[in-house]
N, C-alpha and C. Protein backbone atom coordinates (compact mmCIF):
# COMPACT_ATOMS: atom_id res chain seq x y z
N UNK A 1 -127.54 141.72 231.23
CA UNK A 1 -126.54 141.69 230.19
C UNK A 1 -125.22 141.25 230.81
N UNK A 2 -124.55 140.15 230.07
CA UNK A 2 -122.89 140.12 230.67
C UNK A 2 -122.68 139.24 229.09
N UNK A 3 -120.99 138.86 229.09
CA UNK A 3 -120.38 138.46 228.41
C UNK A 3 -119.96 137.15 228.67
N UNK A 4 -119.95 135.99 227.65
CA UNK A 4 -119.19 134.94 228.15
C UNK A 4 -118.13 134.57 226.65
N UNK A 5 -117.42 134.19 227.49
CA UNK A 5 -115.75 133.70 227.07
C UNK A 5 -114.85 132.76 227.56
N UNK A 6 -114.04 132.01 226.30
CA UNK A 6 -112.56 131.16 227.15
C UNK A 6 -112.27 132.58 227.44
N UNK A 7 -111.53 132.41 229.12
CA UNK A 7 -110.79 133.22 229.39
C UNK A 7 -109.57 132.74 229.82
N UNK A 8 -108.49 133.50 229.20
CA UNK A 8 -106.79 132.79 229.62
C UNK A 8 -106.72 133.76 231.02
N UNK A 9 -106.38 132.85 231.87
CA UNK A 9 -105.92 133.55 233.52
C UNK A 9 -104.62 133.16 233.51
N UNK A 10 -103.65 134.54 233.41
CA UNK A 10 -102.28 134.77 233.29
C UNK A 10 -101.87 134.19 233.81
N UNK A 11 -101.85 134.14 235.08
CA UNK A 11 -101.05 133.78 236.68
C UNK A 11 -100.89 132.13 236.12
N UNK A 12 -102.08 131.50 235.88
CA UNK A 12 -101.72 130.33 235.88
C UNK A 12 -101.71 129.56 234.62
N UNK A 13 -101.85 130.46 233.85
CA UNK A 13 -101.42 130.11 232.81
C UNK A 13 -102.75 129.24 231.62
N UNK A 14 -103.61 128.82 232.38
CA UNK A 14 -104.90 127.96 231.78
C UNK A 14 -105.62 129.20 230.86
N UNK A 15 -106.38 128.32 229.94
CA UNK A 15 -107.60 128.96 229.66
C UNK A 15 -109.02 128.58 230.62
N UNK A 16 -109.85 129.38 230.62
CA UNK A 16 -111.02 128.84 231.36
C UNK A 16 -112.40 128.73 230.39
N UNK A 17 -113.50 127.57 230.03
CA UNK A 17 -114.04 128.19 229.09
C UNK A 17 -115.83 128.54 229.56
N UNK A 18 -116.44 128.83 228.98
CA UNK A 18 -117.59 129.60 229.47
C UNK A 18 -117.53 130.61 230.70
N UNK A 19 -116.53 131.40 230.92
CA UNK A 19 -116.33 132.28 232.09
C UNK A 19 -117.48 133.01 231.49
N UNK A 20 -118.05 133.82 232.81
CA UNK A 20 -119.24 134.78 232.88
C UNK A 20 -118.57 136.13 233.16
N UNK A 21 -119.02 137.25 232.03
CA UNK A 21 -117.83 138.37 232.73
C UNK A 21 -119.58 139.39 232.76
N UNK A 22 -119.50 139.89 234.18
CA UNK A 22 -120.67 141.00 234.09
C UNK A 22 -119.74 142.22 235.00
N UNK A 23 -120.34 143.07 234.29
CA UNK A 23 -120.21 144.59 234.66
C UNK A 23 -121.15 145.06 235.89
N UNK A 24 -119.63 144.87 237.04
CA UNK A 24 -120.22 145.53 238.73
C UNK A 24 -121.18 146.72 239.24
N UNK A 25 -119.83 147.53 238.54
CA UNK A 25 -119.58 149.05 239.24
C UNK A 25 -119.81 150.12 238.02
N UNK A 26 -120.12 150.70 237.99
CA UNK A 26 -120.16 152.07 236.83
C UNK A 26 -119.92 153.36 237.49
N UNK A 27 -119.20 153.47 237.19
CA UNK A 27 -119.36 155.63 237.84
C UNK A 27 -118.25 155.96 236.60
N UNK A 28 -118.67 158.02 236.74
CA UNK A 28 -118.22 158.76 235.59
C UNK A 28 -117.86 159.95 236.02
N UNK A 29 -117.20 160.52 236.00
CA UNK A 29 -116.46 162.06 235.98
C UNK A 29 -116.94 162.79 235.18
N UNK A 30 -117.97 163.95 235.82
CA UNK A 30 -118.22 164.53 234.33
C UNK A 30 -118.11 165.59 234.61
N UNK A 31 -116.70 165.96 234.62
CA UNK A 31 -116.15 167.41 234.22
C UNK A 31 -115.58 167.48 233.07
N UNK A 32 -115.59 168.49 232.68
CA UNK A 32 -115.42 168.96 231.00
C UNK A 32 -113.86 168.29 230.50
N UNK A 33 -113.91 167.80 229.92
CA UNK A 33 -113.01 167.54 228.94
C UNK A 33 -113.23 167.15 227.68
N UNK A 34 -112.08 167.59 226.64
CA UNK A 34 -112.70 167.59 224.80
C UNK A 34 -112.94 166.76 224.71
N UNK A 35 -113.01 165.26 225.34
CA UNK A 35 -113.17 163.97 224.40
C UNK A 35 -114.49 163.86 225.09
N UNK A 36 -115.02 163.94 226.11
CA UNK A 36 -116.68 163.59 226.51
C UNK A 36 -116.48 163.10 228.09
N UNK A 37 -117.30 162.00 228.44
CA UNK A 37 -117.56 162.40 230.11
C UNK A 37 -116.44 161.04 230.03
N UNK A 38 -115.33 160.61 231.55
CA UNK A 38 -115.06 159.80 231.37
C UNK A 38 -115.45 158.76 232.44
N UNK A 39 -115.66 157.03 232.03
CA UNK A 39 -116.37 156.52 232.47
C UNK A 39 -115.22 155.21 233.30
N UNK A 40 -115.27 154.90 234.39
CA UNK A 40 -114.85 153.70 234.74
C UNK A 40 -115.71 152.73 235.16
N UNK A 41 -115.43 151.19 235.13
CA UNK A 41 -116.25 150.67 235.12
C UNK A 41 -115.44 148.87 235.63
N UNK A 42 -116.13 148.63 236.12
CA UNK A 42 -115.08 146.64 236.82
C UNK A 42 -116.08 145.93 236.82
N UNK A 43 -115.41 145.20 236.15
CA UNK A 43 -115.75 143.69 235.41
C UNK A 43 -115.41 142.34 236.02
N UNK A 44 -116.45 141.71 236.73
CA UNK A 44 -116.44 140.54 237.79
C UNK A 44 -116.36 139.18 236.60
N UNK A 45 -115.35 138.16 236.62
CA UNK A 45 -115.42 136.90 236.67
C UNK A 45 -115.84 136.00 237.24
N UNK A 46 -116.76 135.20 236.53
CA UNK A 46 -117.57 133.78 237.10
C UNK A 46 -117.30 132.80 236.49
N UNK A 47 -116.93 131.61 237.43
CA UNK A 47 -116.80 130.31 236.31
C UNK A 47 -117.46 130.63 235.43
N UNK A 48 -118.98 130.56 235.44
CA UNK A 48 -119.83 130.11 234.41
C UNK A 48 -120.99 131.47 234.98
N UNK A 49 -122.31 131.08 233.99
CA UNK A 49 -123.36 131.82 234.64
C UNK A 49 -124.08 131.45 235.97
N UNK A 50 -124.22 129.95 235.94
CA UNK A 50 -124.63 129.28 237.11
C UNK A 50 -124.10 129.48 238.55
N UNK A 51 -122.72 130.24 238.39
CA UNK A 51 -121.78 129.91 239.40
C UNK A 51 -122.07 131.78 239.96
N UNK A 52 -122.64 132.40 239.09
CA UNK A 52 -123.13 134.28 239.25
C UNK A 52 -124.77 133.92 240.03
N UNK A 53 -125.33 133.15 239.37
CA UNK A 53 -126.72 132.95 239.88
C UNK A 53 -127.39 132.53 240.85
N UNK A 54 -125.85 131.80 241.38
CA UNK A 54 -126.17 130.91 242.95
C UNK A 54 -125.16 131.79 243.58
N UNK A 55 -125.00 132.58 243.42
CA UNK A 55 -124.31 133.85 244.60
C UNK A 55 -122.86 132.87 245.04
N UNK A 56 -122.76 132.22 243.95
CA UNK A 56 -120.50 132.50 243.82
C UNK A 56 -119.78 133.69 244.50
N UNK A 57 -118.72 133.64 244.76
CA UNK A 57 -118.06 134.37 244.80
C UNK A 57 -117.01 135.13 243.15
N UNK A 58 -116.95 135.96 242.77
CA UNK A 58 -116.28 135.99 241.51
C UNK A 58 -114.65 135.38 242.15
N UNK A 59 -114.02 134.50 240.92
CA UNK A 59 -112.79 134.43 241.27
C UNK A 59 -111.72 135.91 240.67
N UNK A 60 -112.30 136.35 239.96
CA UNK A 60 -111.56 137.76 239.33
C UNK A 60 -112.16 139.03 238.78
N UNK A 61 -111.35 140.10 238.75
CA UNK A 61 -112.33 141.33 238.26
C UNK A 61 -111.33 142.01 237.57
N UNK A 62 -111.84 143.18 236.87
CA UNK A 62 -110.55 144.19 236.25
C UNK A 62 -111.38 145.00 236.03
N UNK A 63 -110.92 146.60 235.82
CA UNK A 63 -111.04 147.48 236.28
C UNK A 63 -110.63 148.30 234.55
N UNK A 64 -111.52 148.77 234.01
CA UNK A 64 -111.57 149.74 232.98
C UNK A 64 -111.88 150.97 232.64
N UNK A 65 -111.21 152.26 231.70
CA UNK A 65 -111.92 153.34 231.54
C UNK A 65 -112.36 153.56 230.50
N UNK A 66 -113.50 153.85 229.80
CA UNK A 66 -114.14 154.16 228.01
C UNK A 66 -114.40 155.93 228.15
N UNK A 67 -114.90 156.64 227.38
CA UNK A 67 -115.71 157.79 226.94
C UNK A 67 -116.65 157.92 227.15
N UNK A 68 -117.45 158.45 227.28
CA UNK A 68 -118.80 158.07 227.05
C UNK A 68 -119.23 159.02 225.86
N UNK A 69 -120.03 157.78 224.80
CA UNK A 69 -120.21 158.74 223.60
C UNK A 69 -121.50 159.09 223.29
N UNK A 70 -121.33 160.98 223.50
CA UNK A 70 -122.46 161.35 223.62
C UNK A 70 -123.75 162.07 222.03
N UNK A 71 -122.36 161.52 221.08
CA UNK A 71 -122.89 161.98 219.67
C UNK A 71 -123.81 160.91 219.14
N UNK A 72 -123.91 159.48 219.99
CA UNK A 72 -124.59 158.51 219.17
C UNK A 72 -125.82 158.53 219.53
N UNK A 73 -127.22 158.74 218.95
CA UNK A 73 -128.08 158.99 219.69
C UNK A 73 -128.74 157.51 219.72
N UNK A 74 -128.57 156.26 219.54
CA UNK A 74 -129.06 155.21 219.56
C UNK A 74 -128.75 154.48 221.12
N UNK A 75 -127.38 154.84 221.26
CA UNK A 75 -126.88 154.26 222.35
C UNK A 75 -126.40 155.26 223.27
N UNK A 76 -126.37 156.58 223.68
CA UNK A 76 -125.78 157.70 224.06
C UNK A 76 -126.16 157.52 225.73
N UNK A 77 -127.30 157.32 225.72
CA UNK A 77 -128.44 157.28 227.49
C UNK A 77 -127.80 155.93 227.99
N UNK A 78 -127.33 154.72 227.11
CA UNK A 78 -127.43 153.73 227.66
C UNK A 78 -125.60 153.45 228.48
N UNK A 79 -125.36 153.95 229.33
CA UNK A 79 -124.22 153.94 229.66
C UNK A 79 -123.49 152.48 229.83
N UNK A 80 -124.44 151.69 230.27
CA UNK A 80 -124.03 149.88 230.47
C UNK A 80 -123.90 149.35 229.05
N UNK A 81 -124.42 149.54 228.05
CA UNK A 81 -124.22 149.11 226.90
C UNK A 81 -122.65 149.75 226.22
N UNK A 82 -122.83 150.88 226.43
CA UNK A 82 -120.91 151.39 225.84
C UNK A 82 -120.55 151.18 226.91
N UNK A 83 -120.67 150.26 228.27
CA UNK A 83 -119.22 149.79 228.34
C UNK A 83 -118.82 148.70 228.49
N UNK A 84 -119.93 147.78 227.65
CA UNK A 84 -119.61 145.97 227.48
C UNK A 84 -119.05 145.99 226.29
N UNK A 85 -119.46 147.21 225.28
CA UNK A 85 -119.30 147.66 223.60
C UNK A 85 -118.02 147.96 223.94
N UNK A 86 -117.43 148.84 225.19
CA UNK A 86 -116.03 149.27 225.05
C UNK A 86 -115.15 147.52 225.62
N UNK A 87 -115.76 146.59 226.34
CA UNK A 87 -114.97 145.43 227.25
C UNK A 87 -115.02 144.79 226.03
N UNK A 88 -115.42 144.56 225.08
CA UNK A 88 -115.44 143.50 223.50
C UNK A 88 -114.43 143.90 222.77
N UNK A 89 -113.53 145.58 223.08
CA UNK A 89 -112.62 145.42 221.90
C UNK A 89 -111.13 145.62 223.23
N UNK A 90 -111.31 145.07 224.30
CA UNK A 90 -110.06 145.10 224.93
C UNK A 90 -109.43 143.68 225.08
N UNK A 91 -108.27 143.46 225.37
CA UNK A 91 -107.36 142.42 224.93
C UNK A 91 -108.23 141.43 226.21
N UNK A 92 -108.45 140.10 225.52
CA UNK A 92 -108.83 138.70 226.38
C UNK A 92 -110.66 138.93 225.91
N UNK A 93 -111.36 140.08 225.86
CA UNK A 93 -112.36 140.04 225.59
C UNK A 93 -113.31 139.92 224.31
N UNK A 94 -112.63 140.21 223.05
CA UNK A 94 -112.82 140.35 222.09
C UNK A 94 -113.89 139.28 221.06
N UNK A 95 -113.37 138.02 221.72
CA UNK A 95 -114.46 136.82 221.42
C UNK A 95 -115.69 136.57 222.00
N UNK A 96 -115.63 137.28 222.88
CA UNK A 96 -116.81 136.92 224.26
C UNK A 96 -118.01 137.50 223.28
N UNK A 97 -118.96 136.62 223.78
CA UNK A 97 -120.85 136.48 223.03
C UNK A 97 -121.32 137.05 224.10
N UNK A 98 -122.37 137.98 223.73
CA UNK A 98 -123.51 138.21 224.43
C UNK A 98 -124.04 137.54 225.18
N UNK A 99 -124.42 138.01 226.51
CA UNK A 99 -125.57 136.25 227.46
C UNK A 99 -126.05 137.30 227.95
C-alpha cells in the first residue's frame, strides 16, 4: 500500500507529479489516555513508484501523529491502514490515489 500525488516541495517551490508517498516507520504509545493509543508514523517520498522499486533513495519524508481508533471494528487491527486514512486528510495529501 502507498499513495501517489502532485506533490508541491516548499523549498523550491515546484510541484512534482506522480510522487510515491509510502509509510516507513510505525510505532505507538500505549499508555492510557482518553482519546485511544497514540500512533506516530513517517512518510518516505519517491519520485515515482519505479524510483521505490529500484531501491532509490527517498528525496523526502515527514513525520506524523493519528489515534488509533479502536471503536471501528472493520479497520481497528489494521494499524497501516488508519494511518494512510489519517496521511489523506493532512495538508499536500488530500488528492493522493491509492497504489
Amino acid at each position: 500500500m502507498a499513495l501517489e500525488l502532485d506533490y508541491e516541495e516548499e523549498r523550491l517551490g515546484v510541484t512534482l507529479p506522480n510522487v510515491y508517498a509510502k509509510i516507513a516507520r510505525v510505532s505507538f504509545d500505549n499508555r492510557k489516555n482518553d482519546e485511544g493509543v497514540d500512533v506516530n508514523y513517517t512518510v518516505k517520498l519517491y519520485k515515482n513508484e519505479s524510483a521505490k522499486e529500484d531501491g532509490e533513495h527517498p528525496f523526502g519524508g515527514k513525520s506524523y501523529t493519528t489515534i488509533l481508533n479502536i471503536g471501528n471494528g472493520k479497520t481497528q487491527y489494521n494499524l497501516l491502514k488508519q494511518c494512510y486514512l489519517h496521511l489523506k486528510t493532512m495538508d499536500g495529501f488530500t488528492d493522493a490515489i491509492d497504489s
